[in-house]
N, C-alpha and C. Protein backbone atom coordinates (compact mmCIF):
# COMPACT_ATOMS: atom_id res chain seq x y z
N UNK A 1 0.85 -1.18 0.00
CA UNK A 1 0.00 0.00 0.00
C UNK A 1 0.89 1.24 0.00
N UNK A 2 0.72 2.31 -0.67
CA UNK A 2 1.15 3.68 -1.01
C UNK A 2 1.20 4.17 0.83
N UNK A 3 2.48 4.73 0.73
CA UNK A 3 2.48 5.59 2.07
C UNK A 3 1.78 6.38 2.66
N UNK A 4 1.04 6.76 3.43
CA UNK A 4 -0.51 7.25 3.52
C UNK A 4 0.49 8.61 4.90
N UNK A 5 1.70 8.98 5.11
CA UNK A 5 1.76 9.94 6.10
C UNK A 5 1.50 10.74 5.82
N UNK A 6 0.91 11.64 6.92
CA UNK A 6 -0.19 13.22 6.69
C UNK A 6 -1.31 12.97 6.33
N UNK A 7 -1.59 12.02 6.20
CA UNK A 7 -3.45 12.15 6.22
C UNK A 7 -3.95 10.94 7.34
N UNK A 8 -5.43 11.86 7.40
CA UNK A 8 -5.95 10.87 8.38
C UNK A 8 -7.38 10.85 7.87
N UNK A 9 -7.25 9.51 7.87
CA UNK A 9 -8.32 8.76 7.45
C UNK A 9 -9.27 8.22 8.43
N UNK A 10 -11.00 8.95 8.01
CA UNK A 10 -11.85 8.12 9.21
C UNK A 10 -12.55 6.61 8.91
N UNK A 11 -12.69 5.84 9.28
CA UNK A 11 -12.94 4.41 9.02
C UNK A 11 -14.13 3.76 9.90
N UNK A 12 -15.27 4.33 8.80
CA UNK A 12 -16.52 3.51 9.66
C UNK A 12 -16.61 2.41 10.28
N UNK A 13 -17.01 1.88 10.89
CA UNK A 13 -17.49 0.67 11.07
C UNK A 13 -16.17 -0.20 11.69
N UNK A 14 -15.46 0.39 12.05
CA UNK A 14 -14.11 -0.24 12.69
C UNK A 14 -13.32 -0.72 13.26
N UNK A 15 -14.75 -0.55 14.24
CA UNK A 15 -14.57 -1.59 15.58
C UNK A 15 -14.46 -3.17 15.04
N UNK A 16 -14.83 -3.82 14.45
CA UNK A 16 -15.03 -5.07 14.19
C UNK A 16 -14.79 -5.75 12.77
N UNK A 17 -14.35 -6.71 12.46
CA UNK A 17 -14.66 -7.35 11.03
C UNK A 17 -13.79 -6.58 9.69
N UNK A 18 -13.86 -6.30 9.15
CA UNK A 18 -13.91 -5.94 7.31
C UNK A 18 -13.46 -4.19 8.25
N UNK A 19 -13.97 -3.64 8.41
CA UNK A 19 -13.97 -2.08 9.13
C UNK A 19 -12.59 -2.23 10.01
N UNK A 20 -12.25 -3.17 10.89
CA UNK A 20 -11.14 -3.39 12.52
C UNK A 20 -9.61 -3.10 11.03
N UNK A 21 -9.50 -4.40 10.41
CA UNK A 21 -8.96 -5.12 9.50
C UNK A 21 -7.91 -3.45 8.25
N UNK A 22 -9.21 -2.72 7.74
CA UNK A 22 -9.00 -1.87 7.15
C UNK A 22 -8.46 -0.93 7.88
N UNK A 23 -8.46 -0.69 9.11
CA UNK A 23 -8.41 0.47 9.85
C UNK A 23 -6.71 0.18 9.99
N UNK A 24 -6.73 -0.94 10.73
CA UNK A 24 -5.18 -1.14 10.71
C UNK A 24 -3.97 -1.41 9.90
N UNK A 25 -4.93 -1.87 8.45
CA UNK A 25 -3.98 -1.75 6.99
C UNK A 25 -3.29 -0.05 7.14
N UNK A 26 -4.55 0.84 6.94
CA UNK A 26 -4.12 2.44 6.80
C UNK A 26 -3.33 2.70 7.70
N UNK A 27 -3.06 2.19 8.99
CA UNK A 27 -2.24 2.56 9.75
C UNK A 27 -0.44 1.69 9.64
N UNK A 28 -0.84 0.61 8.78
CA UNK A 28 0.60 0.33 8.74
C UNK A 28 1.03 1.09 7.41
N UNK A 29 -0.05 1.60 6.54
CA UNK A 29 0.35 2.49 5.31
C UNK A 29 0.99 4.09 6.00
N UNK A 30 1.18 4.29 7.55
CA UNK A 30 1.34 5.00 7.90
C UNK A 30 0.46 6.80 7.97
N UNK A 31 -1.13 6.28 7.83
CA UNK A 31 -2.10 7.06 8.04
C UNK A 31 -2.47 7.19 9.51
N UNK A 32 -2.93 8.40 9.97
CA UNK A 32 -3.26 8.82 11.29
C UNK A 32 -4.54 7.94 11.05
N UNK A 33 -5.77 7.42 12.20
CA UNK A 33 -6.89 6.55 11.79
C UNK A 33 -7.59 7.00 12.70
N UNK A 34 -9.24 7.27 12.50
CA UNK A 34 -10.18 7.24 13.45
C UNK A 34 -10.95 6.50 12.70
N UNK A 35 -11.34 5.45 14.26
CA UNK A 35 -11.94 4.47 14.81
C UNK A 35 -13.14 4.63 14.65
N UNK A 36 -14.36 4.90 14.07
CA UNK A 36 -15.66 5.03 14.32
C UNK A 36 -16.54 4.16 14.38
N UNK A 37 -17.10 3.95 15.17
CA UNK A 37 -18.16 3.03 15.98
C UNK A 37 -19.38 3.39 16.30
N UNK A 38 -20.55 2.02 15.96
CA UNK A 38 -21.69 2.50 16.32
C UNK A 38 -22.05 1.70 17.51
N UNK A 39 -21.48 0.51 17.76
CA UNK A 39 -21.81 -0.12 19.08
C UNK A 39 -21.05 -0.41 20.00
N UNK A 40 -19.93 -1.22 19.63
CA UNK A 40 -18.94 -2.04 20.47
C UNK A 40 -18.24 -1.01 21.33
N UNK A 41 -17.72 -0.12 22.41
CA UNK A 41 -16.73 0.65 22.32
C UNK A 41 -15.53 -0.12 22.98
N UNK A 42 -15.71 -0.89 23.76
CA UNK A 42 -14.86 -2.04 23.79
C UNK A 42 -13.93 -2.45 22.65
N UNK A 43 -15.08 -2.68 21.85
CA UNK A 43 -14.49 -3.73 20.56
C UNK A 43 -13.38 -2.47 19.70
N UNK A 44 -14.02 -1.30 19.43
CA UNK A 44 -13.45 0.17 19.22
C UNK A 44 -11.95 0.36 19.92
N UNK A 45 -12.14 0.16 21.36
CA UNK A 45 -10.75 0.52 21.76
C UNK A 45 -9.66 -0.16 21.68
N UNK A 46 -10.21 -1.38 21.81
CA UNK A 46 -9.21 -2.96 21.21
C UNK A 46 -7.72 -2.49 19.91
N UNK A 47 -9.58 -1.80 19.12
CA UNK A 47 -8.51 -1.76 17.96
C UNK A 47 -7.63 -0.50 17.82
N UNK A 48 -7.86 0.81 18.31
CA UNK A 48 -7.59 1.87 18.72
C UNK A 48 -5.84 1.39 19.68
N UNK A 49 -5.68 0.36 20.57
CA UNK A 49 -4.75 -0.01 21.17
C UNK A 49 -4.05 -0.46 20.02
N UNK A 50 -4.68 -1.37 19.66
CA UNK A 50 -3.50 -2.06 18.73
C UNK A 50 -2.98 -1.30 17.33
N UNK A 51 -3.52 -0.48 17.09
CA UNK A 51 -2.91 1.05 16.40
C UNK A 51 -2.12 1.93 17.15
N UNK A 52 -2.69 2.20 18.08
CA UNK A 52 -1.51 3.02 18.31
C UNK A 52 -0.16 3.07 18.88
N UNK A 53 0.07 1.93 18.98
CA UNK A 53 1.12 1.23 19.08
C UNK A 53 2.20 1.47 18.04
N UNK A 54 1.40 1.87 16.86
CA UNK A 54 2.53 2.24 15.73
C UNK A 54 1.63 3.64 14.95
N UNK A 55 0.62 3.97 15.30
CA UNK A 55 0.15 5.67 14.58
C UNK A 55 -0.66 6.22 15.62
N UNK A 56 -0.68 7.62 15.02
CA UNK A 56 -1.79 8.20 15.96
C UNK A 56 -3.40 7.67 15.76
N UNK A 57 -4.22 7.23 16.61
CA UNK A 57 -5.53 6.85 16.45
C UNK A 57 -6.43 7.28 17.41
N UNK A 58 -7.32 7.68 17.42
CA UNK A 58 -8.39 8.04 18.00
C UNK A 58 -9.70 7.24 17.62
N UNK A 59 -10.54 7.48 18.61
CA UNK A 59 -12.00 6.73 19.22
C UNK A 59 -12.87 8.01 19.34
N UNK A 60 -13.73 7.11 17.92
CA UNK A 60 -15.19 8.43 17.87
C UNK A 60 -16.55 7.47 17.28
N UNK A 61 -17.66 7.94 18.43
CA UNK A 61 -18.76 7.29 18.35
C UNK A 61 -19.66 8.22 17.90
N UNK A 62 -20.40 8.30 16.38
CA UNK A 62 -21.15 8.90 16.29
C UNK A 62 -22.28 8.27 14.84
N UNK A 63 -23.45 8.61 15.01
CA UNK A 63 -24.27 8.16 14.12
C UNK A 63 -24.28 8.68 12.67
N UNK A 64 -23.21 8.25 11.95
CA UNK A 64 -22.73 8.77 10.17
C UNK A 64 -23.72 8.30 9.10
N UNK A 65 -24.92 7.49 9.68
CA UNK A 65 -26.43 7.04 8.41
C UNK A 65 -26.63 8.67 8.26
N UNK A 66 -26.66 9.66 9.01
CA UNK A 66 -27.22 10.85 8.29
C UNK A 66 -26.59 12.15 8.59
N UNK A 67 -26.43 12.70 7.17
CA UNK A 67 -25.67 13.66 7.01
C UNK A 67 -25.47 14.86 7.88
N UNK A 68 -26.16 15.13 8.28
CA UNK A 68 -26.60 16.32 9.36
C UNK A 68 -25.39 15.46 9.96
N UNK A 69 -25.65 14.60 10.93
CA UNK A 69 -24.71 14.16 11.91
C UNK A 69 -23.78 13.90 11.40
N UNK A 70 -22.66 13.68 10.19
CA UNK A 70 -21.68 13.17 9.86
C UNK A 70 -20.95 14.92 9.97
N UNK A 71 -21.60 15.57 9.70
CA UNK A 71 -21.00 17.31 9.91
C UNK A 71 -20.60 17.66 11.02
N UNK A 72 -21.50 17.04 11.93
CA UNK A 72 -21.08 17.23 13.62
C UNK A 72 -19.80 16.56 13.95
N UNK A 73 -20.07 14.53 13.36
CA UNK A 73 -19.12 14.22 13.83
C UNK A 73 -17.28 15.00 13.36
N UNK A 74 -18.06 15.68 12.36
CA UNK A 74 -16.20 15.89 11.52
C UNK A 74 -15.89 17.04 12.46
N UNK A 75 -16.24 17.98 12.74
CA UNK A 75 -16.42 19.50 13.70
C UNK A 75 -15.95 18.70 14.91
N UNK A 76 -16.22 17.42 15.27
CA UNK A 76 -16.07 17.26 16.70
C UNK A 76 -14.66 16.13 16.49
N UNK A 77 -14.38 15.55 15.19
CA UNK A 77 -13.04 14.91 15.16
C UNK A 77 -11.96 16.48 14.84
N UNK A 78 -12.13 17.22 14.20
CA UNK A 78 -11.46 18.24 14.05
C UNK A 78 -10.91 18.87 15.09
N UNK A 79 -11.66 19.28 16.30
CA UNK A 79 -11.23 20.00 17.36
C UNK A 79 -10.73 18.83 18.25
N UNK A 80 -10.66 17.58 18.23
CA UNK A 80 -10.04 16.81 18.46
C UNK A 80 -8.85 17.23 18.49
N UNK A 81 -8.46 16.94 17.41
CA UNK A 81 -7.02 16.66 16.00
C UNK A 81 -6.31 17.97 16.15
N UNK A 82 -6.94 18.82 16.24
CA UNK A 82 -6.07 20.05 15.68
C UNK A 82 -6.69 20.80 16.70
């Protein structure tokens, strides 16, 4: 995979499965990663540990089915981040 440093990539569904898997590819591509989760936060931080072990990663729970809220969540990963 293409070197991914300086960007950060958010990764739905990431707590678990197909979503956990991808999250931690981008991070050995050397991408910053947020974790986004709609249930597990357990399962979320698991993988959040085992990233950041080698990138920056963060843990964000927010409901991204609708747009309105995917605006919030970015406003609220932003002041995170920066």
């Amino acid at each position: 995979m293409k070197n991914l440093s300086n960007k950060v990539i958010l990764v739905t569904g990431a707590s678990k499965g197909i979503g956990a898997e991808v999250a931690k590819q981008l991070a050995e591509a050397k991408a910053s990663v947020i974790v986004n989760y709609a249930g597990s936060k357990a399962d979320a931080d698991s993988v959040v540990e085992t990233i950041k072990s080698r990138r920056q990663c963060h843990c964000h729970t927010s409901g991204c089915k609708q747009a309105g809220r995917c605006k919030i969540a970015f406003r609220s990963i932003y002041c995170t981040l920066w």
